[in-house]
Protein backbone atom coordinates (compact mmCIF):
# COMPACT_ATOMS: atom_id res chain seq x y z
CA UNK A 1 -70.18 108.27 72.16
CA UNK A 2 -71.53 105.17 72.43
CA UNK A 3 -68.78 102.58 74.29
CA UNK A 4 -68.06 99.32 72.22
CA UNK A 5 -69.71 96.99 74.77
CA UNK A 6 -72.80 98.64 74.32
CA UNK A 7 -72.69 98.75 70.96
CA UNK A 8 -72.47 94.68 70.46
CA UNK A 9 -75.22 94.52 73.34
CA UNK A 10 -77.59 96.85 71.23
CA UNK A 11 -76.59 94.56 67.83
CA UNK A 12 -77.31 91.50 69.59
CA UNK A 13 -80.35 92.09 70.52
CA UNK A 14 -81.13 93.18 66.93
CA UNK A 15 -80.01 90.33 65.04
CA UNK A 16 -83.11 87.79 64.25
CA UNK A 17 -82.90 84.05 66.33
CA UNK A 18 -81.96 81.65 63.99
CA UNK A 19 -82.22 78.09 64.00
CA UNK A 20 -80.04 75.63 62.78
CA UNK A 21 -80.06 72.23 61.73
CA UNK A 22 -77.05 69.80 61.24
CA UNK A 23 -77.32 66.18 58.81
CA UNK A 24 -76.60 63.26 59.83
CA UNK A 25 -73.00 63.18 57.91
CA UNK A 26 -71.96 66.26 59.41
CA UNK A 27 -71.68 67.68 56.16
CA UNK A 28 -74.26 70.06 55.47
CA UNK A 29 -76.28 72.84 57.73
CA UNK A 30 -79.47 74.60 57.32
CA UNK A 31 -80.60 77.90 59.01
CA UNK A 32 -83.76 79.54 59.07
CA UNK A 33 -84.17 82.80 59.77
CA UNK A 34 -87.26 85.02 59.67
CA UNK A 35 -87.51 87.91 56.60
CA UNK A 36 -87.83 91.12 59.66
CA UNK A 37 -88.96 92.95 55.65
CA UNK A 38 -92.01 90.54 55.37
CA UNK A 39 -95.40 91.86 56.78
CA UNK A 40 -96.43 91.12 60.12
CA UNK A 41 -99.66 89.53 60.10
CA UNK A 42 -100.42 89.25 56.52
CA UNK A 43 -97.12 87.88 54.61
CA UNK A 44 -94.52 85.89 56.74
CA UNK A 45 -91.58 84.52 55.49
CA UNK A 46 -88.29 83.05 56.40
CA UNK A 47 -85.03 82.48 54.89
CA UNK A 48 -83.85 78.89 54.51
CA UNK A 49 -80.08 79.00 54.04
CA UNK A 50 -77.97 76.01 52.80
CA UNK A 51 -74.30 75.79 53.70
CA UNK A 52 -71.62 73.14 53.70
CA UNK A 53 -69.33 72.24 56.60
CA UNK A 54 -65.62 72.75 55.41
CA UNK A 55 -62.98 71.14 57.52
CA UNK A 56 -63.75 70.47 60.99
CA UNK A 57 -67.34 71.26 62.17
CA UNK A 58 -67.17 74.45 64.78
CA UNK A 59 -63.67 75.02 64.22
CA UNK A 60 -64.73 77.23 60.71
CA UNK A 61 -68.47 78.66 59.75
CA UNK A 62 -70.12 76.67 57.15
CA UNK A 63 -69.84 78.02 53.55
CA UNK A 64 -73.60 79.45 52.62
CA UNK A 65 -74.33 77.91 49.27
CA UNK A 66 -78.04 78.74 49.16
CA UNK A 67 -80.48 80.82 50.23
CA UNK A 68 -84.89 80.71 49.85
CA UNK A 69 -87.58 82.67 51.33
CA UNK A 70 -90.56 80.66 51.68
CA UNK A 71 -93.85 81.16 53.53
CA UNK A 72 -92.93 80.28 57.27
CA UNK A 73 -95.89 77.52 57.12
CA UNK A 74 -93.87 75.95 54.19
CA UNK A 75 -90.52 77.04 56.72
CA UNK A 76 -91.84 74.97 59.39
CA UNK A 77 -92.96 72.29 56.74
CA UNK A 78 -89.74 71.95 55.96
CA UNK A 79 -87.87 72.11 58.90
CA UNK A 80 -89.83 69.28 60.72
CA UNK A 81 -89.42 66.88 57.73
CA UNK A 82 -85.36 67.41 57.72
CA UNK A 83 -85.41 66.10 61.57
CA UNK A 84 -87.77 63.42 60.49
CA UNK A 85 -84.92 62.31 57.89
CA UNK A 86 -82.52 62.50 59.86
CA UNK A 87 -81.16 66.10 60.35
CA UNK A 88 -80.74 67.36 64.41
CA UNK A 89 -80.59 70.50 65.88
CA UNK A 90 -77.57 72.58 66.06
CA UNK A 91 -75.98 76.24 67.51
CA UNK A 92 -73.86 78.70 65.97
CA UNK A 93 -70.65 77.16 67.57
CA UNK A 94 -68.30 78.71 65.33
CA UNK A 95 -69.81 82.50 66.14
CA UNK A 96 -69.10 81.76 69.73
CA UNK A 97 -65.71 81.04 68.84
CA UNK A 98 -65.00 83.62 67.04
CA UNK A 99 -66.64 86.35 69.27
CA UNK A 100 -64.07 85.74 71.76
């Protein structure tokens, strides 16, 4: 059997990097994620996931309102224009949190 410490080591390393993005108002996130189910090579896509900050950013996880997949060119389209309006990076801060 498999010891629990392990086990989250082996999921971590599983789970897709994300990126996040934060607007200006503090108010809404973004995270983009690539579809692992898309084909390598020939169709690549990413989910673009909307969510709303509720209460006191960090303290909760956003609420997801949204989710897209889109082509990752049209991904990375997307992604630079938010931080040219405006938007700035961001980590899970709330999954740290919570972990411990």
């Amino acid at each position: 059997m498999e010891e629990p410490e392990n086990q989250k080591v082996r999921a971590n390393k599983i789970m897709a990097k994300s990126y996040w993005l934060i607007n200006s108002k503090r108010t809404e996130v973004k995270r983009f994620i690539k579809n692992h189910k898309s084909i390598e090579g020939v169709f690549d896509y990413m989910f673009v996931d909307t969510g709303k900050i509720v209460g006191v950013f960090g303290k909760e996880p956003p609420v997801m309102t949204t989710t897209i997949s889109v082509d990752i060119d049209l991904a990375r389209e997307i992604y630079e224009r938010l931080l040219s309006q405006g938007w700035r990076k961001t980590e899970e801060v709330w999954e740290k949190r919570l972990r411990h």
